[in-house]
PDB file of N, CA and C in Angstrom:
ATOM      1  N   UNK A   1      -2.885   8.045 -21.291  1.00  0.00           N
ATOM      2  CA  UNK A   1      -3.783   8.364 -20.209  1.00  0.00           C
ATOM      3  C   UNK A   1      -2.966   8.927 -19.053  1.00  0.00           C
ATOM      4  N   UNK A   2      -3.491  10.226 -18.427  1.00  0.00           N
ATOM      5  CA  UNK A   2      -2.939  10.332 -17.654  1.00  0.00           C
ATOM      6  C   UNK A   2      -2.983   9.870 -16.066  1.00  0.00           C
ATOM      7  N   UNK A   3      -2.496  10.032 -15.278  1.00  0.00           N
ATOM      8  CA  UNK A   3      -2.508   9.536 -13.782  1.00  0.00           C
ATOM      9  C   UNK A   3      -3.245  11.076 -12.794  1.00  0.00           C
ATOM     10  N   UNK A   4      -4.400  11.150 -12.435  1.00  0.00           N
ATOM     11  CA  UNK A   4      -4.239  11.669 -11.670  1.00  0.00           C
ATOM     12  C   UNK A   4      -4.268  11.822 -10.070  1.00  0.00           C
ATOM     13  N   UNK A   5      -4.123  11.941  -8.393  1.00  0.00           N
ATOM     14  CA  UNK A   5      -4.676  11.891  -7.592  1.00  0.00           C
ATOM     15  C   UNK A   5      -5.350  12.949  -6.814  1.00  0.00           C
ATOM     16  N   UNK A   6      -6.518  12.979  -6.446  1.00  0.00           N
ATOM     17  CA  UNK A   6      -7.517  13.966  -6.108  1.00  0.00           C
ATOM     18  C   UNK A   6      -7.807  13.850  -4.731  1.00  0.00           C
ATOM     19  N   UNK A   7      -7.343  15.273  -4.133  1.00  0.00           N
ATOM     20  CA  UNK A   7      -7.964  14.813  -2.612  1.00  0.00           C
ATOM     21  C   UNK A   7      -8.936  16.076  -2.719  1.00  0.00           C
ATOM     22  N   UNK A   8     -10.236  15.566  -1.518  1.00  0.00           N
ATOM     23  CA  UNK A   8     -11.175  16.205  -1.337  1.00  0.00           C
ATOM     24  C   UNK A   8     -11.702  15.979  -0.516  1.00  0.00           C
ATOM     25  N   UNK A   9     -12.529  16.957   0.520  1.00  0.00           N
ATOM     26  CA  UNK A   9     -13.082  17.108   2.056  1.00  0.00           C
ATOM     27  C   UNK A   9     -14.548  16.320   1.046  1.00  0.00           C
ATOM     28  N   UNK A  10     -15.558  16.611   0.391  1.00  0.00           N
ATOM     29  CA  UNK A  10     -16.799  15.980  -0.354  1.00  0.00           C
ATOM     30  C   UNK A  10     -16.805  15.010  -1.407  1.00  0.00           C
ATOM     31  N   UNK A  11     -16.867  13.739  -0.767  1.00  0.00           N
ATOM     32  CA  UNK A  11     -16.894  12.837  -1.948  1.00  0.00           C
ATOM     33  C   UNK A  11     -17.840  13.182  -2.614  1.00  0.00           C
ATOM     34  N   UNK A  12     -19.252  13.302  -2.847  1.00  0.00           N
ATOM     35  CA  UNK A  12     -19.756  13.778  -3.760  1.00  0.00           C
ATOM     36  C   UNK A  12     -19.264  14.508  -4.893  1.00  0.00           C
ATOM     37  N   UNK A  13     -18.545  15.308  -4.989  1.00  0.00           N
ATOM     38  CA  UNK A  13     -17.927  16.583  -5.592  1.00  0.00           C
ATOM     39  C   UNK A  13     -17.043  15.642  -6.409  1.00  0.00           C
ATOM     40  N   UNK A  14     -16.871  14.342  -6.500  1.00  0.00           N
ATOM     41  CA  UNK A  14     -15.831  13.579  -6.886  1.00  0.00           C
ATOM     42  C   UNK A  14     -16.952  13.453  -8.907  1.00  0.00           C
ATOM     43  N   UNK A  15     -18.172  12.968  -8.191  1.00  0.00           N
ATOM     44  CA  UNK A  15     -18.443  13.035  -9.356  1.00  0.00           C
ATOM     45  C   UNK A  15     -18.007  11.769  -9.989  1.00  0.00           C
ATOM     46  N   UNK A  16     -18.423  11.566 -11.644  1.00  0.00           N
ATOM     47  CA  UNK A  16     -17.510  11.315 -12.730  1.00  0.00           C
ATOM     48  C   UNK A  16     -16.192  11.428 -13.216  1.00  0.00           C
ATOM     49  N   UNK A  17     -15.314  12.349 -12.249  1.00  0.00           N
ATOM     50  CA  UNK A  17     -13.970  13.005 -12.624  1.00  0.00           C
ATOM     51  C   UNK A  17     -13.204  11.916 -12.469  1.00  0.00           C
ATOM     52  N   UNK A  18     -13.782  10.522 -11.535  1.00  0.00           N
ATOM     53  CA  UNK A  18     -12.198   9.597 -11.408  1.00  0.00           C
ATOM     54  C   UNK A  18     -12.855   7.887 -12.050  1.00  0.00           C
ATOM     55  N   UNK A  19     -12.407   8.055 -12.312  1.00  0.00           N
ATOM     56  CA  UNK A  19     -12.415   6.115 -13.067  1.00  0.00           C
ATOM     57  C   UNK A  19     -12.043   5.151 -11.737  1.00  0.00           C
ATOM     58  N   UNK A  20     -11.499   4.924 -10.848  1.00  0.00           N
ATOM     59  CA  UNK A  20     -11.426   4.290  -9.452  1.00  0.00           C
ATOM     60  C   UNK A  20     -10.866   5.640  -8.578  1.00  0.00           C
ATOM     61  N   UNK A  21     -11.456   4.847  -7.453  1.00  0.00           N
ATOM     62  CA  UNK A  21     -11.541   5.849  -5.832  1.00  0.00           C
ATOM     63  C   UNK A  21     -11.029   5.174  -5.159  1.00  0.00           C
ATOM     64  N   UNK A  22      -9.645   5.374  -4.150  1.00  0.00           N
ATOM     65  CA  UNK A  22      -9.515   4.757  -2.790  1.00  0.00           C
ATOM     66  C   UNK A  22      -9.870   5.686  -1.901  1.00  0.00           C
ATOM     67  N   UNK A  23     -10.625   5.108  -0.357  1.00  0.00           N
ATOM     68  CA  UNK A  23     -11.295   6.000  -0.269  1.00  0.00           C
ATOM     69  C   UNK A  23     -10.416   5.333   1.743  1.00  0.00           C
ATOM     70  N   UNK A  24      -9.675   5.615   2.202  1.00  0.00           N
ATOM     71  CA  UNK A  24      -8.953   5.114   3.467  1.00  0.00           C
ATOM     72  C   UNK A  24      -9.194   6.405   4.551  1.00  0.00           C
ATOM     73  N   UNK A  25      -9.102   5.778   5.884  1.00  0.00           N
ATOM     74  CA  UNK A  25      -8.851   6.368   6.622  1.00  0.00           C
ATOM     75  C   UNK A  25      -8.895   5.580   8.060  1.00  0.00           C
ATOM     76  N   UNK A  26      -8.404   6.015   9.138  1.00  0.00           N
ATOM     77  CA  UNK A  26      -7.736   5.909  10.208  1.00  0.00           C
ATOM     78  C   UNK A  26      -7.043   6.421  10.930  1.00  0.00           C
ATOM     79  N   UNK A  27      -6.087   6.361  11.861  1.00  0.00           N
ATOM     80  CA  UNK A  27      -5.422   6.929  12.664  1.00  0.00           C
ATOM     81  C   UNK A  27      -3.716   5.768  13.427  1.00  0.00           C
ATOM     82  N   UNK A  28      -3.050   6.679  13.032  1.00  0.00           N
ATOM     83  CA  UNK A  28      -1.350   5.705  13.773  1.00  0.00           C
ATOM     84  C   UNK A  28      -0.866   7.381  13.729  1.00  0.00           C
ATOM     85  N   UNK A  29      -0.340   7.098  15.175  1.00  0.00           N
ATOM     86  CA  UNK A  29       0.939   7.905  15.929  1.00  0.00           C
ATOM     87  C   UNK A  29       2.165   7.410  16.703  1.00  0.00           C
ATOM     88  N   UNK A  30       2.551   8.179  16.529  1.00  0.00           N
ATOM     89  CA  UNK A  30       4.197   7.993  16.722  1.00  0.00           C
ATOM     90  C   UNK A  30       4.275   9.110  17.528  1.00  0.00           C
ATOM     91  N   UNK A  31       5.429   8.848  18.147  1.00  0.00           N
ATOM     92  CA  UNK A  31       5.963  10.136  18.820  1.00  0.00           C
ATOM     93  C   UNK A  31       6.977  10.679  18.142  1.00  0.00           C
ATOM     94  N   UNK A  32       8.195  11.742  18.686  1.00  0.00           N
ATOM     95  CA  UNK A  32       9.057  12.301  17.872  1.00  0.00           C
ATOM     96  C   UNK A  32      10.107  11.125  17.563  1.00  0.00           C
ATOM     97  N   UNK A  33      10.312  11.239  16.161  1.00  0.00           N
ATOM     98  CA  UNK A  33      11.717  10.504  15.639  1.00  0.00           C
ATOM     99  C   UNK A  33      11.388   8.909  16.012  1.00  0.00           C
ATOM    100  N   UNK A  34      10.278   8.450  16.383  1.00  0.00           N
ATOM    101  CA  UNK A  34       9.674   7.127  16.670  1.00  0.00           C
ATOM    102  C   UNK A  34       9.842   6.325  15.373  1.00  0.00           C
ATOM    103  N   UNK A  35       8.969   7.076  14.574  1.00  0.00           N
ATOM    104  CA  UNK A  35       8.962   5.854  13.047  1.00  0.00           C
ATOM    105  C   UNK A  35      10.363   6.120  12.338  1.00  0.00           C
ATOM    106  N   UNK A  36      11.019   7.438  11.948  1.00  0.00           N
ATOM    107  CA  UNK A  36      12.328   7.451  11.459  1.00  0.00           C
ATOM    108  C   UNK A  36      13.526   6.219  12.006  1.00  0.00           C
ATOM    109  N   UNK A  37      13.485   6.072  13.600  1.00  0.00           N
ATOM    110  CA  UNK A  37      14.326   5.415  14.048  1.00  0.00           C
ATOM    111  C   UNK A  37      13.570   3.699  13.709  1.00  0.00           C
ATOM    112  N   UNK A  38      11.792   3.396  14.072  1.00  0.00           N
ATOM    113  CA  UNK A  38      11.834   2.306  12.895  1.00  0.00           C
ATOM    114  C   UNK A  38      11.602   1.633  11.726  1.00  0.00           C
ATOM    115  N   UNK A  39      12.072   2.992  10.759  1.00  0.00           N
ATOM    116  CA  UNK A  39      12.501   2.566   9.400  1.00  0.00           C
ATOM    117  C   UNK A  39      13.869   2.429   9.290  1.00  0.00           C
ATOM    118  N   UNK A  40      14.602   2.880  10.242  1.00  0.00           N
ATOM    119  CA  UNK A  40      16.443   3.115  10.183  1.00  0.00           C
ATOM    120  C   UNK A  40      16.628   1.204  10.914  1.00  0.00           C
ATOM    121  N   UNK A  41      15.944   1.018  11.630  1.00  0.00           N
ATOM    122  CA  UNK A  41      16.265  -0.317  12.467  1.00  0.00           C
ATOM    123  C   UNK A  41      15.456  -1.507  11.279  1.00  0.00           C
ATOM    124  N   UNK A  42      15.181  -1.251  10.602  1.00  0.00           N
ATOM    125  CA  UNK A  42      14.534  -2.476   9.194  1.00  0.00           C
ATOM    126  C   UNK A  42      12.896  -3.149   9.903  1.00  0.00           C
ATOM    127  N   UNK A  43      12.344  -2.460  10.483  1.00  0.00           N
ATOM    128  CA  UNK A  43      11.213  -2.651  11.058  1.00  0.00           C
ATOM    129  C   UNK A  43       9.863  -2.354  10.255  1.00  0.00           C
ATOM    130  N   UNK A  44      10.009  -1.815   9.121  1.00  0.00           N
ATOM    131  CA  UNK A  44       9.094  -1.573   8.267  1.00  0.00           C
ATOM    132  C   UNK A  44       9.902  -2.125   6.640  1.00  0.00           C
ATOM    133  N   UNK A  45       8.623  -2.353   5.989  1.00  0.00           N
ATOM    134  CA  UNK A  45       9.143  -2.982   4.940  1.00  0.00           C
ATOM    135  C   UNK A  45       9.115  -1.645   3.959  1.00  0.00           C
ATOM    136  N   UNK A  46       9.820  -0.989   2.881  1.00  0.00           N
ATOM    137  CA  UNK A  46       9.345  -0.239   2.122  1.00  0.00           C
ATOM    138  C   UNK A  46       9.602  -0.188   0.571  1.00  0.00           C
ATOM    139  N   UNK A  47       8.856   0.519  -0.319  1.00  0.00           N
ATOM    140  CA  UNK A  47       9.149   0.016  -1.515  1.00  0.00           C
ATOM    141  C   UNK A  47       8.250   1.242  -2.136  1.00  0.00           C
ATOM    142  N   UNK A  48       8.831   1.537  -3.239  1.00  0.00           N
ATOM    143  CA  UNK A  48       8.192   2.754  -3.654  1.00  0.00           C
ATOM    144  C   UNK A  48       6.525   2.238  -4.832  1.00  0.00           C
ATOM    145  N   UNK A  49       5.970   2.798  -4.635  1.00  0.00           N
ATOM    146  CA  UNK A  49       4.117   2.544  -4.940  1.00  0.00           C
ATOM    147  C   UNK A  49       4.371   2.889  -6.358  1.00  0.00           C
ATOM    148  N   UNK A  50       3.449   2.185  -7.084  1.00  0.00           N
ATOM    149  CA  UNK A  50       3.064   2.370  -8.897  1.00  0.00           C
ATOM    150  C   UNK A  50       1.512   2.572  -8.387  1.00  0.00           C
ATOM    151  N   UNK A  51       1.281   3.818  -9.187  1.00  0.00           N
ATOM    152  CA  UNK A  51      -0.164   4.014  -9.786  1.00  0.00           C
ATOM    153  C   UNK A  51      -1.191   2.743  -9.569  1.00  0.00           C
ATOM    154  N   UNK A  52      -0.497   1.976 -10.241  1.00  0.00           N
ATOM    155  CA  UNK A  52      -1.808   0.512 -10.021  1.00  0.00           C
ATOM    156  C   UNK A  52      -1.992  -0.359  -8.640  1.00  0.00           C
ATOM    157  N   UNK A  53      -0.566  -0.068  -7.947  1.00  0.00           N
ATOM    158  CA  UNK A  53      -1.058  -0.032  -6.671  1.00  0.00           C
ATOM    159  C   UNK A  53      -2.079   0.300  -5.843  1.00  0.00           C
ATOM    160  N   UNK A  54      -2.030   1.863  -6.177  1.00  0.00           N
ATOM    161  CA  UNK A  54      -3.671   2.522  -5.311  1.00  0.00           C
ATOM    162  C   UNK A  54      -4.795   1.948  -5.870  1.00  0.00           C
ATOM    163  N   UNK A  55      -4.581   1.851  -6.853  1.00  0.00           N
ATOM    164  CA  UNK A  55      -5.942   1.792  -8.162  1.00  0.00           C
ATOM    165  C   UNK A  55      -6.039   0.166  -7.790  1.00  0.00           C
ATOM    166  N   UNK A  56      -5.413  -0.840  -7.831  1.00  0.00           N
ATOM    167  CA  UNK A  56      -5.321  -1.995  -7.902  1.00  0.00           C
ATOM    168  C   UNK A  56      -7.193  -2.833  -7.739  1.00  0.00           C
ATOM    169  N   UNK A  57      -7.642  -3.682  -9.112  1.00  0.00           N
ATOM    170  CA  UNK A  57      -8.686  -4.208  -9.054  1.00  0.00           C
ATOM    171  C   UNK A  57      -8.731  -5.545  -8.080  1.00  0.00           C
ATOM    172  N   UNK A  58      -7.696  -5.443  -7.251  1.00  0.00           N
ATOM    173  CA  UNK A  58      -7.559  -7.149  -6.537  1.00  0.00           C
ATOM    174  C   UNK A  58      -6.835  -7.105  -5.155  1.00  0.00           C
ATOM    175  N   UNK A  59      -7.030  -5.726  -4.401  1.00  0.00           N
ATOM    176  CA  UNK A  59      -6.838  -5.133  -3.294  1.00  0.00           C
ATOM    177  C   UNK A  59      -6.068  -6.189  -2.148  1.00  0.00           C
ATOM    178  N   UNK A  60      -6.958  -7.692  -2.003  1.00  0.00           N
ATOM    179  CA  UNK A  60      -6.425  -8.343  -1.441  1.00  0.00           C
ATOM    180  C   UNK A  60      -4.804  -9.573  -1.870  1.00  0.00           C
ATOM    181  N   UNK A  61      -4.240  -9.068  -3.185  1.00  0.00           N
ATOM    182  CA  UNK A  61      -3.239  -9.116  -3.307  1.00  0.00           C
ATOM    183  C   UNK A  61      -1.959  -8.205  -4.049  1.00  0.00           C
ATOM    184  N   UNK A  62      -2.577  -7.151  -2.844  1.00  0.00           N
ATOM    185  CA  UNK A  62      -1.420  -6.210  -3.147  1.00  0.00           C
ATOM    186  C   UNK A  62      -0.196  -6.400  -2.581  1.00  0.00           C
ATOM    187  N   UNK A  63      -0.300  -6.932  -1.095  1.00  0.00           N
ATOM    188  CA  UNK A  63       1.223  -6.815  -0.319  1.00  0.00           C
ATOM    189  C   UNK A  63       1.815  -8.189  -1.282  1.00  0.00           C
ATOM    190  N   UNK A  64       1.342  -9.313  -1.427  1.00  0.00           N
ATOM    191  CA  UNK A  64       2.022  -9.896  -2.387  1.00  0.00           C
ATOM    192  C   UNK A  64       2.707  -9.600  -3.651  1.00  0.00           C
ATOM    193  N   UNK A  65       2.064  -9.106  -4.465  1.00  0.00           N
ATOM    194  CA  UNK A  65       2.405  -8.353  -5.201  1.00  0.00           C
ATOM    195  C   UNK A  65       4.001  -7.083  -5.306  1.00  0.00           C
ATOM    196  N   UNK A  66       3.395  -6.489  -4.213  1.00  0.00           N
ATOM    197  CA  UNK A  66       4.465  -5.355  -4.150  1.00  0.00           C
ATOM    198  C   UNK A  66       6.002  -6.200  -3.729  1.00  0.00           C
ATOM    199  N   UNK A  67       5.671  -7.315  -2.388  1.00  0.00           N
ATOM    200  CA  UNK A  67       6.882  -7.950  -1.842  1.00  0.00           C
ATOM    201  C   UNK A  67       7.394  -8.505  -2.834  1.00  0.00           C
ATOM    202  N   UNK A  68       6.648  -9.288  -4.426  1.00  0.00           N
ATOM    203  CA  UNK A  68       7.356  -9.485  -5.262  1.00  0.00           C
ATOM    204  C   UNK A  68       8.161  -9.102  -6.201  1.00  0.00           C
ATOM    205  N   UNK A  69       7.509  -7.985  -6.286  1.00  0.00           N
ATOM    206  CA  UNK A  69       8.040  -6.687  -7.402  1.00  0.00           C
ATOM    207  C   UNK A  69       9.518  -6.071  -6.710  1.00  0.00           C
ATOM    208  N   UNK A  70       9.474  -6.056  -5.070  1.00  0.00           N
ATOM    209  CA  UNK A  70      10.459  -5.676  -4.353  1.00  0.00           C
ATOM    210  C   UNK A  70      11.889  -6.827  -4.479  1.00  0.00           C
ATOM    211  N   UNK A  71      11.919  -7.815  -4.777  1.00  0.00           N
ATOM    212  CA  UNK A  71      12.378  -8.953  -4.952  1.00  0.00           C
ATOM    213  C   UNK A  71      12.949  -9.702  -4.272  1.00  0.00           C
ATOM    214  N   UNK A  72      14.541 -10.372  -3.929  1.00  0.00           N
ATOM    215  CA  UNK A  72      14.831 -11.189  -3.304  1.00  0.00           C
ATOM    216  C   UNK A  72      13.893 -12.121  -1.963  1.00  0.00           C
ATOM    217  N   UNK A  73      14.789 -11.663  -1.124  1.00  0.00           N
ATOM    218  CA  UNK A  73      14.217 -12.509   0.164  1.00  0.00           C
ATOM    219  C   UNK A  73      12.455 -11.976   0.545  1.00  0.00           C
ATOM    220  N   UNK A  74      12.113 -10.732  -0.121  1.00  0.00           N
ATOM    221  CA  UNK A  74      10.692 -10.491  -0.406  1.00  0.00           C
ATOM    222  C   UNK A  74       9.961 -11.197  -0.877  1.00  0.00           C
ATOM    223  N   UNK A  75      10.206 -11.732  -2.069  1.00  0.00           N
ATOM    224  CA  UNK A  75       9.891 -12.247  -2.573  1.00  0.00           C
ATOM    225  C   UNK A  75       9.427 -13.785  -2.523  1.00  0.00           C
ATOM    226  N   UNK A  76      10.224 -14.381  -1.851  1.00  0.00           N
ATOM    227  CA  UNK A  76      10.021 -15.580  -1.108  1.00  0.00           C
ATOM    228  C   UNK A  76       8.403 -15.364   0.126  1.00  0.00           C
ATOM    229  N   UNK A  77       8.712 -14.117   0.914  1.00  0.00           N
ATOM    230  CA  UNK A  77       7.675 -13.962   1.647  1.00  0.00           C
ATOM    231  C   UNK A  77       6.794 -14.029   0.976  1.00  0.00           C
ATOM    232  N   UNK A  78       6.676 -12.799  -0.072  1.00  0.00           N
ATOM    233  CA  UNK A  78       5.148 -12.598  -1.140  1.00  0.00           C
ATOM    234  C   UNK A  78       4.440 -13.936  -1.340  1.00  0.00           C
ATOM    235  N   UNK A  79       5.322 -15.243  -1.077  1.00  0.00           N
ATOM    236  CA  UNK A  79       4.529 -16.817  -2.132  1.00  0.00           C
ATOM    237  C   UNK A  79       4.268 -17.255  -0.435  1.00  0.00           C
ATOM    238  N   UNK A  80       4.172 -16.729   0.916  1.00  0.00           N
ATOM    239  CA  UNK A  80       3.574 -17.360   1.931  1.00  0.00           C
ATOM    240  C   UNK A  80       2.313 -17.424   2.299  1.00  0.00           C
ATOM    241  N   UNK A  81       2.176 -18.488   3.066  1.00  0.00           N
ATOM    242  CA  UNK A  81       0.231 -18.063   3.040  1.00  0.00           C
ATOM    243  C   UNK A  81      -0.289 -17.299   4.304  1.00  0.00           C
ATOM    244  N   UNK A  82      -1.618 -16.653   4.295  1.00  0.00           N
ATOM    245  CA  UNK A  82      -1.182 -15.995   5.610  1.00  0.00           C
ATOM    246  C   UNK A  82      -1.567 -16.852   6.669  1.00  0.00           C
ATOM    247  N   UNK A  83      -1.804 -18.485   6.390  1.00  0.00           N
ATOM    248  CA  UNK A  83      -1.547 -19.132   7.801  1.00  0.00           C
ATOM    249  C   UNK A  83      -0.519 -19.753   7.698  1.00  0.00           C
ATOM    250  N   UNK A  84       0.542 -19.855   8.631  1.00  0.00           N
ATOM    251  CA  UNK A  84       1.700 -20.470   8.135  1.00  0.00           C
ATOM    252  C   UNK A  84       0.689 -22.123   8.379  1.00  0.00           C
ATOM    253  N   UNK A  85      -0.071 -22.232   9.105  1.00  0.00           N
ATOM    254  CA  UNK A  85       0.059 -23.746   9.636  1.00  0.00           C
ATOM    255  C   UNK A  85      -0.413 -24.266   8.140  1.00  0.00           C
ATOM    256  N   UNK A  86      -0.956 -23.395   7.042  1.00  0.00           N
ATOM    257  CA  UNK A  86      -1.476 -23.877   5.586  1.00  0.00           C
ATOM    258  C   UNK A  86      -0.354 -24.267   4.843  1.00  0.00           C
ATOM    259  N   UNK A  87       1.101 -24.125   5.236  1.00  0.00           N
ATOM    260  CA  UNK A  87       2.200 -24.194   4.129  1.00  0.00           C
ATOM    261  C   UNK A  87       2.560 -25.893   4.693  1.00  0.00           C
TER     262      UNK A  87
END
């Protein structure tokens, strides 16, 4: 099977053509060299995305997921809850 991703101004037009849809939007700005300098300072977490990521049937445990797949000291985070006062 292949992978594909489809962008388009008419969801309609989407049709039958996709088996799951993420469908996001919003707005974040930065100014010049703002986010470069904090991804260079370890201020963002990053990790490169798998297909089943976007697609993912269980949306609300993706960052777990990914922080685990990312491993070490991530990984420890991924098993926190998001209230700490619950641990």
């Amino acid at each position: 099977m292949s992978q594909r991703i489809l962008v388009v101004d008419d969801e309609p037009a989407i049709g039958d053509a996709v088996a799951y849809a993420l469908r996001a939007s919003g707005f974040a700005g930065w100014g010049e060299g703002q986010l470069d300098a904090e991804v260079d300072d370890g201020d963002w977490i990053a990790h490169s995305a798998l297909p089943e990521d976007v697609f993912t049937d269980v949306p609300a445990e993706l960052w777990s997921k990914v922080l685990t797949r990312k491993g070490g000291s991530y990984a420890l985070i991924a098993r926190m809850p998001l209230d700490p006062g619950m641990n």
